[in-house]
PDB file of N, CA and C in Angstrom:
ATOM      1  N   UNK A   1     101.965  92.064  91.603  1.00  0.00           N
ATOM      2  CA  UNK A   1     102.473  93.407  91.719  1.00  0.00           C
ATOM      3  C   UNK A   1     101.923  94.258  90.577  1.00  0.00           C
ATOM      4  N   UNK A   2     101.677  95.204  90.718  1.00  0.00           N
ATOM      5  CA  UNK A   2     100.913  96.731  89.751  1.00  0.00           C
ATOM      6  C   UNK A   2     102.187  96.978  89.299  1.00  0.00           C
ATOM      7  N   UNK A   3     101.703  97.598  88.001  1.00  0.00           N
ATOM      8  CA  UNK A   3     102.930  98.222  86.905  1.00  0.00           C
ATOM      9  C   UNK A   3     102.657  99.161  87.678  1.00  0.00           C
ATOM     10  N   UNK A   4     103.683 100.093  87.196  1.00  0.00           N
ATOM     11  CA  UNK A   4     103.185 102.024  87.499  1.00  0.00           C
ATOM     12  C   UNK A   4     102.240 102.555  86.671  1.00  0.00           C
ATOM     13  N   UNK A   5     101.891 101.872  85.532  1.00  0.00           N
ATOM     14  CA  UNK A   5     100.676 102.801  84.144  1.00  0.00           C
ATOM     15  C   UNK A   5      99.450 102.101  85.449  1.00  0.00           C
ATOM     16  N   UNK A   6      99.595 100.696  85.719  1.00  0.00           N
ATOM     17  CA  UNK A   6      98.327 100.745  86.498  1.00  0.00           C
ATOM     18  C   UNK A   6      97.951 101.075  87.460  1.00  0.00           C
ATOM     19  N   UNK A   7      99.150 101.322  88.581  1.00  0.00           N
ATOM     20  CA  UNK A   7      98.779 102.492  89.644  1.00  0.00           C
ATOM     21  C   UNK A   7      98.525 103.450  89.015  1.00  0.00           C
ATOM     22  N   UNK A   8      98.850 104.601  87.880  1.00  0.00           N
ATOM     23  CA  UNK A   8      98.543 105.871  87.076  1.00  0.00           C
ATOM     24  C   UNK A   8      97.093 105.942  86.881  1.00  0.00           C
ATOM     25  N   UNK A   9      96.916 104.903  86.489  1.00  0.00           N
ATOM     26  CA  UNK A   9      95.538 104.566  85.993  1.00  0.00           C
ATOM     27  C   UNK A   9      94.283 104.429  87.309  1.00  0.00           C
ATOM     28  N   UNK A  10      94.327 104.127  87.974  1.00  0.00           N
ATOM     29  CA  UNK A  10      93.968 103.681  89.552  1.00  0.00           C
ATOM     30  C   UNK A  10      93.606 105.048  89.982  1.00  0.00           C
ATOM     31  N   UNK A  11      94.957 106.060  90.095  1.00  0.00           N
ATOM     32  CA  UNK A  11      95.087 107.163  91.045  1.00  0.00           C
ATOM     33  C   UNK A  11      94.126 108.139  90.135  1.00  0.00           C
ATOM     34  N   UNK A  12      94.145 108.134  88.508  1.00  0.00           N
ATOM     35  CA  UNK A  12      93.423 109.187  87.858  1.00  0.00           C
ATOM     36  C   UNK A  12      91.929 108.953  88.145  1.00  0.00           C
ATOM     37  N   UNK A  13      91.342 107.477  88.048  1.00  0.00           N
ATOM     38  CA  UNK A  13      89.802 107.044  88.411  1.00  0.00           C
ATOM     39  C   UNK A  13      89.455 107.575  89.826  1.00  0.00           C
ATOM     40  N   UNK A  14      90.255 107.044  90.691  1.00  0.00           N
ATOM     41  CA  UNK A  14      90.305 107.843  92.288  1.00  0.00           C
ATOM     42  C   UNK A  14      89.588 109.204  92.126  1.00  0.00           C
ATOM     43  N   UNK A  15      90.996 110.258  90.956  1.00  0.00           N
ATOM     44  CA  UNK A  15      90.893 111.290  91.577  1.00  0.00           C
ATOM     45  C   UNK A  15      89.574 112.358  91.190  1.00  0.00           C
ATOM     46  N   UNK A  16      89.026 111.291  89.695  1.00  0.00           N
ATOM     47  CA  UNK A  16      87.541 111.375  89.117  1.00  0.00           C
ATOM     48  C   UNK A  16      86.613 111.094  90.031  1.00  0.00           C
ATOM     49  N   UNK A  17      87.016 109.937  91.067  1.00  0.00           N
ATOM     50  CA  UNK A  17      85.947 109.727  91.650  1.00  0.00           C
ATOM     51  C   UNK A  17      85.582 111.110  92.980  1.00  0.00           C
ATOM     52  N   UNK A  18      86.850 111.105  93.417  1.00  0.00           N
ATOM     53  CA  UNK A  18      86.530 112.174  94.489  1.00  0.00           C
ATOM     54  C   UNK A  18      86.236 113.582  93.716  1.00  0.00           C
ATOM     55  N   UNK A  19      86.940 114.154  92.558  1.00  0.00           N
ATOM     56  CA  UNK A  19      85.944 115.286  92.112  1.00  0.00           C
ATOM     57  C   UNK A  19      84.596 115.001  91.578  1.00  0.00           C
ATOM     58  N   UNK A  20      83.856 114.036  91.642  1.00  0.00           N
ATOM     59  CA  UNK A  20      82.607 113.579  91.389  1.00  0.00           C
ATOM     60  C   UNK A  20      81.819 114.250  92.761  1.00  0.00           C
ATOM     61  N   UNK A  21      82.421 113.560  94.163  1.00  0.00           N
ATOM     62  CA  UNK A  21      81.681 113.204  94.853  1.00  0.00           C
ATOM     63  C   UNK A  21      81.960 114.941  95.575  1.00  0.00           C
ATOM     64  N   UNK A  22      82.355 115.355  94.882  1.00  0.00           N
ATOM     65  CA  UNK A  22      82.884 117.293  95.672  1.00  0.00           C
ATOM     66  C   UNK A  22      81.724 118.069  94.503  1.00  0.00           C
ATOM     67  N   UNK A  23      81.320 117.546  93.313  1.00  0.00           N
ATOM     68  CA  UNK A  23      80.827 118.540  92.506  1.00  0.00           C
ATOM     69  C   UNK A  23      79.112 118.079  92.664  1.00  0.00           C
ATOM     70  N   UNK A  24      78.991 116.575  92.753  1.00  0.00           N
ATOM     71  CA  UNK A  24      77.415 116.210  93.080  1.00  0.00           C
ATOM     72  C   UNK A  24      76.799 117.206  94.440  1.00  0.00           C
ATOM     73  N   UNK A  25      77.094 117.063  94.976  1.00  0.00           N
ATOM     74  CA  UNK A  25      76.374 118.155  95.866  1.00  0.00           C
ATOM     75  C   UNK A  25      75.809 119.182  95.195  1.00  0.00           C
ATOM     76  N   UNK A  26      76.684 119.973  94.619  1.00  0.00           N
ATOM     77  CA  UNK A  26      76.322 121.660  94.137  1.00  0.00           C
ATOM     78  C   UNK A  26      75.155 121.487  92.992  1.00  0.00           C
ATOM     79  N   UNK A  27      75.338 120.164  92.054  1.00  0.00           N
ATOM     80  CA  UNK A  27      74.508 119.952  91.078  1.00  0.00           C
ATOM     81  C   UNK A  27      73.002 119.182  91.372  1.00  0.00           C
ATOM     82  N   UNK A  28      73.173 118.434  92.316  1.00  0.00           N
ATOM     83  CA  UNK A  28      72.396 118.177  93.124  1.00  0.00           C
ATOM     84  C   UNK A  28      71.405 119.748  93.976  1.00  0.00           C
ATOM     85  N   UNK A  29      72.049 120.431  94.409  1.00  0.00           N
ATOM     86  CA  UNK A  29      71.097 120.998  94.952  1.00  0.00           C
ATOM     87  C   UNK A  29      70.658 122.761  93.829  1.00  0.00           C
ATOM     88  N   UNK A  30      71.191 122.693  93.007  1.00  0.00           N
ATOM     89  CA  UNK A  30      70.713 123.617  91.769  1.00  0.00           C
ATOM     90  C   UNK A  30      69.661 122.616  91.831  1.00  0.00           C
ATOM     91  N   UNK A  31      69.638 121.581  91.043  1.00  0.00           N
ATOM     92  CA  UNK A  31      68.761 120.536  90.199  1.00  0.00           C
ATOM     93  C   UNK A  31      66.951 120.423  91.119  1.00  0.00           C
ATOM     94  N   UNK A  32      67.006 120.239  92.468  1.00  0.00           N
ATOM     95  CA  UNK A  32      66.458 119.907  93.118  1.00  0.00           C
ATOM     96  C   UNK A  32      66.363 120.788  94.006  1.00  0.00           C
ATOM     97  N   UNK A  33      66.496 122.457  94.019  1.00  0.00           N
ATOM     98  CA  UNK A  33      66.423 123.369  94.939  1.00  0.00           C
ATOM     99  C   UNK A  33      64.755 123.635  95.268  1.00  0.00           C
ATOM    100  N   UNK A  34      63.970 123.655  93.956  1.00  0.00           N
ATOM    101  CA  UNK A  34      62.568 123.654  94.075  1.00  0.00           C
ATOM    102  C   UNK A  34      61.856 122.818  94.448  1.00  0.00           C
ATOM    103  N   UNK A  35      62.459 121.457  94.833  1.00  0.00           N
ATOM    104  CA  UNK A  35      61.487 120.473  95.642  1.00  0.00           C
ATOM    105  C   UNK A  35      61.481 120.765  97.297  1.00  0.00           C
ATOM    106  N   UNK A  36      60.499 120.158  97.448  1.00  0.00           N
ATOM    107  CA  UNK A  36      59.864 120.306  99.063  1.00  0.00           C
ATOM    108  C   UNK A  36      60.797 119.330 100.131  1.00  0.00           C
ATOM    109  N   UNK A  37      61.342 118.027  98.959  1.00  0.00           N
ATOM    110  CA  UNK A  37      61.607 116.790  99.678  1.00  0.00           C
ATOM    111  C   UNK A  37      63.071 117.072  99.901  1.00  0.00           C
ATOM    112  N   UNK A  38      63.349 117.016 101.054  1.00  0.00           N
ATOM    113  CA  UNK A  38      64.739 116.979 101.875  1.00  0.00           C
ATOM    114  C   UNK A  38      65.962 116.287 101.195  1.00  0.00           C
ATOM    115  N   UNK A  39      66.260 116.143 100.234  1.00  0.00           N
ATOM    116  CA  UNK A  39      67.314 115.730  99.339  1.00  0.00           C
ATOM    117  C   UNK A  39      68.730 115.583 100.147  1.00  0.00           C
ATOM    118  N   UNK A  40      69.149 116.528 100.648  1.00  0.00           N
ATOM    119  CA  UNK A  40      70.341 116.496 101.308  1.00  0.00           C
ATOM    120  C   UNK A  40      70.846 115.439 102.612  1.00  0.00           C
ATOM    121  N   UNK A  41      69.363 114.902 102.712  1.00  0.00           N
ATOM    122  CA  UNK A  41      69.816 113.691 103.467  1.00  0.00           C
ATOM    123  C   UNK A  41      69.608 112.689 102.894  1.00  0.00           C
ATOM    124  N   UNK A  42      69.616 112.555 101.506  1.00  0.00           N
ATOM    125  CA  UNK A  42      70.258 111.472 100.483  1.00  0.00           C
ATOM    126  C   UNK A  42      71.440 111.110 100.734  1.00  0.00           C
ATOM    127  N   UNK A  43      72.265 112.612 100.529  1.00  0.00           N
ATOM    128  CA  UNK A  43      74.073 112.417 100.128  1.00  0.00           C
ATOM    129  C   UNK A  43      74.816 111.152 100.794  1.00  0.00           C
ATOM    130  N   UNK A  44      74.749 110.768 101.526  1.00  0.00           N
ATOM    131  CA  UNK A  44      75.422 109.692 102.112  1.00  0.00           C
ATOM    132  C   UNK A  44      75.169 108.720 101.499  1.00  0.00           C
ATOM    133  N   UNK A  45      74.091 108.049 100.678  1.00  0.00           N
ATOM    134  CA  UNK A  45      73.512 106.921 100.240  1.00  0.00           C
ATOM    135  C   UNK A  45      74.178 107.226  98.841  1.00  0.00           C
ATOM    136  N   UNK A  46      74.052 108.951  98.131  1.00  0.00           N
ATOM    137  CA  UNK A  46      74.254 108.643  96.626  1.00  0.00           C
ATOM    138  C   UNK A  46      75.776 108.732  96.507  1.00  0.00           C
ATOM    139  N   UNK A  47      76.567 108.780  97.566  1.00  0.00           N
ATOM    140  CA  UNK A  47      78.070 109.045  97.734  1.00  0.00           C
ATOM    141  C   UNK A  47      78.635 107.702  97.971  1.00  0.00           C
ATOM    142  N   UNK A  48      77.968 106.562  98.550  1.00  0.00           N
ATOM    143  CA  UNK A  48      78.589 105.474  99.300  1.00  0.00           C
ATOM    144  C   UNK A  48      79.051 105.067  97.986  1.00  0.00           C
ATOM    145  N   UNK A  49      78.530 104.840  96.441  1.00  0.00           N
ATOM    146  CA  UNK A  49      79.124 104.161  95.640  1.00  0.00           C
ATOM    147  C   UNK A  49      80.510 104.630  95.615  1.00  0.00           C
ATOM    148  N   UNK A  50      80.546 105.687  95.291  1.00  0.00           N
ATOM    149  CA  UNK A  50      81.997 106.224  94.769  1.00  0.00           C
ATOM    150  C   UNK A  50      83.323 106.215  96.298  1.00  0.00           C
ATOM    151  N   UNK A  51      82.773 106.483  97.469  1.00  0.00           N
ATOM    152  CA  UNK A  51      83.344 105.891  98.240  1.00  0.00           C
ATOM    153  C   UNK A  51      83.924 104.777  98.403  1.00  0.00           C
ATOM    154  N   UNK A  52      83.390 103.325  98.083  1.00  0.00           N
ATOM    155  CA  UNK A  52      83.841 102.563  98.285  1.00  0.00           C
ATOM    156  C   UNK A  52      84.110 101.749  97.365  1.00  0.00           C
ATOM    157  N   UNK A  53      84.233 102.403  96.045  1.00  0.00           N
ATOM    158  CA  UNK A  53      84.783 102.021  94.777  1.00  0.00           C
ATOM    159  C   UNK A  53      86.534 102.860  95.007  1.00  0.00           C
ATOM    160  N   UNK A  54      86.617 103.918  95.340  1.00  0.00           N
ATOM    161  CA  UNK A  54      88.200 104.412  95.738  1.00  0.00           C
ATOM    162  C   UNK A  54      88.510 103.750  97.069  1.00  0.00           C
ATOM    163  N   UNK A  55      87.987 103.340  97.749  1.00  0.00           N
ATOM    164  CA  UNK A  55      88.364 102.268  98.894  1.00  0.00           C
ATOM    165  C   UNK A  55      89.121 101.392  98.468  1.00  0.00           C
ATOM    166  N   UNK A  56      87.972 100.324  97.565  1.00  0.00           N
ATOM    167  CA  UNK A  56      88.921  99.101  96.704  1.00  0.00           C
ATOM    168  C   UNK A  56      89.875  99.956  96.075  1.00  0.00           C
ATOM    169  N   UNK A  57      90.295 100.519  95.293  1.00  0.00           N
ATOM    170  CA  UNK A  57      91.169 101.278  94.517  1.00  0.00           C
ATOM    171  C   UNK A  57      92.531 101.114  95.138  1.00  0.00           C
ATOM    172  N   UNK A  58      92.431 101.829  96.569  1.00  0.00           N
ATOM    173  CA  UNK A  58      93.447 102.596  96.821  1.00  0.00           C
ATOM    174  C   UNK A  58      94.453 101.349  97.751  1.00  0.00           C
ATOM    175  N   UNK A  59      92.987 100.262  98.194  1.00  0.00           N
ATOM    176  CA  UNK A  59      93.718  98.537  98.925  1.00  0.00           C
ATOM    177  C   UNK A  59      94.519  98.108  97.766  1.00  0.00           C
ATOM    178  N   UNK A  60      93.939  97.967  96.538  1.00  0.00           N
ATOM    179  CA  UNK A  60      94.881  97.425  95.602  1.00  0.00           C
ATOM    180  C   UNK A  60      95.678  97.830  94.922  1.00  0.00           C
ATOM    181  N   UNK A  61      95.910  99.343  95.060  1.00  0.00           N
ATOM    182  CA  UNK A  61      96.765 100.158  94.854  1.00  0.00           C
ATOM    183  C   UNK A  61      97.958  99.990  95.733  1.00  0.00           C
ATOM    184  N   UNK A  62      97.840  99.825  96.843  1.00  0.00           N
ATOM    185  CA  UNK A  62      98.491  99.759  98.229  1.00  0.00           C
ATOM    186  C   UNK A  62      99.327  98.408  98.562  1.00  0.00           C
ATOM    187  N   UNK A  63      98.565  97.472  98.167  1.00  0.00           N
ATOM    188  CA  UNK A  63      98.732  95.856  97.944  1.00  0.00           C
ATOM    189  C   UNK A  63      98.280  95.107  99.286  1.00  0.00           C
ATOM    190  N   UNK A  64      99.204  94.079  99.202  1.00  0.00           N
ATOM    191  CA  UNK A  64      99.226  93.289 100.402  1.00  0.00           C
ATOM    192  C   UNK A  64      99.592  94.072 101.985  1.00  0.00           C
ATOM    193  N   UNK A  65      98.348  94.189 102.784  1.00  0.00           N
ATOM    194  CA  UNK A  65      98.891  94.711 104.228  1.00  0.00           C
ATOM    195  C   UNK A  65      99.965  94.775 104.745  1.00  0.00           C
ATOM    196  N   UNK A  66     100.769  95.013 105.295  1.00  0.00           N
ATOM    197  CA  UNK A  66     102.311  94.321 105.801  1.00  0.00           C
ATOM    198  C   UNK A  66     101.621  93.517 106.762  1.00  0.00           C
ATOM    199  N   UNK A  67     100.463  93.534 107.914  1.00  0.00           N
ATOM    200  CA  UNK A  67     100.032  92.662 109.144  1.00  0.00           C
ATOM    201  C   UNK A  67      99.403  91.478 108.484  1.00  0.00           C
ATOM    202  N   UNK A  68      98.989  90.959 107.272  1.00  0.00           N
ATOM    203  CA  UNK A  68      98.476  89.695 106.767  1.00  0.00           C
ATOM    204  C   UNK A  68      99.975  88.802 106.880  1.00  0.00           C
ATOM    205  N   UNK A  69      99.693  87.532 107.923  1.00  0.00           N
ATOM    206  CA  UNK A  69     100.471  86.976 107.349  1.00  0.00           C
ATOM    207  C   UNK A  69     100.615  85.750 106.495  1.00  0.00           C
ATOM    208  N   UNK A  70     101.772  85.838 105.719  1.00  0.00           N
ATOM    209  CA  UNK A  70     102.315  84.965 104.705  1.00  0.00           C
ATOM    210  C   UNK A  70     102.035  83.692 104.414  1.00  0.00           C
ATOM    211  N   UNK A  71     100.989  83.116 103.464  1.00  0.00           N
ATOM    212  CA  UNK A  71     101.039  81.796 103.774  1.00  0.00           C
ATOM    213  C   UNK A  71     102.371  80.677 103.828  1.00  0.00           C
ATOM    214  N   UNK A  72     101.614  79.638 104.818  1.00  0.00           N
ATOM    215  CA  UNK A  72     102.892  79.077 104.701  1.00  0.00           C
ATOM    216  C   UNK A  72     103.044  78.107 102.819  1.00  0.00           C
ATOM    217  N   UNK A  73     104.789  77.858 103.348  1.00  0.00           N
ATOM    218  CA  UNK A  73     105.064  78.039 101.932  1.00  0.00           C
ATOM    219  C   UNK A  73     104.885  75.898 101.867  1.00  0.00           C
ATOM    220  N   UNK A  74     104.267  75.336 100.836  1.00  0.00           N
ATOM    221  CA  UNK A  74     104.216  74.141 100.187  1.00  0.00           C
ATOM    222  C   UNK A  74     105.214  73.119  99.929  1.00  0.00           C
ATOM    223  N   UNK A  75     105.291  72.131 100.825  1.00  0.00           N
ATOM    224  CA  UNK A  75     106.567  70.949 100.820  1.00  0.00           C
ATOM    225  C   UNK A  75     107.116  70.726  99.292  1.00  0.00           C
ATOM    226  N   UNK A  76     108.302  70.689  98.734  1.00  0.00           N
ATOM    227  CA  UNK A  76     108.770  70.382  97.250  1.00  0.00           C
ATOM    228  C   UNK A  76     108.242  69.058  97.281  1.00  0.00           C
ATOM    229  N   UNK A  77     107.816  68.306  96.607  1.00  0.00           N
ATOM    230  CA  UNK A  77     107.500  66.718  96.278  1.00  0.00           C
ATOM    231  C   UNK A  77     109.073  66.261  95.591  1.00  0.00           C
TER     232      UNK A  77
END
């Protein structure tokens, strides 16, 4: 089980990650407005990291599925 400082902690990286992936665009296309080469059909490739780094985040933030079920539980000796 997650304390609450480490869900806190979880939700602030999250919420870095998604204002990352809202501000790369704009800096991205200042940076690279004078090239010829089609850049903007990068974004999906330079976004997948941070996507699926708040993916994991938000599963283990979330915890155990309720539909996984339970292992069974080990005979006492």
């Amino acid at each position: 089980m997650m304390t609450p400082s480490e869900k806190q902690k979880m939700l602030r990286t999250n919420t870095l990650l998604w204002l990352a992936a809202m501000v790369l665009p704009g800096v991205f296309h200042i940076a690279f407005a004078s090239t010829r080469f089609p850049w903007p059909v990068l974004m999906p490739f330079l976004l997948l990291g941070a996507l699926l780094a708040s993916n994991q985040m938000l599963a283990r933030a979330m915890g155990k599925p309720a539909g996984d079920p339970e292992p069974a539980p080990k005979p006492a000796d």
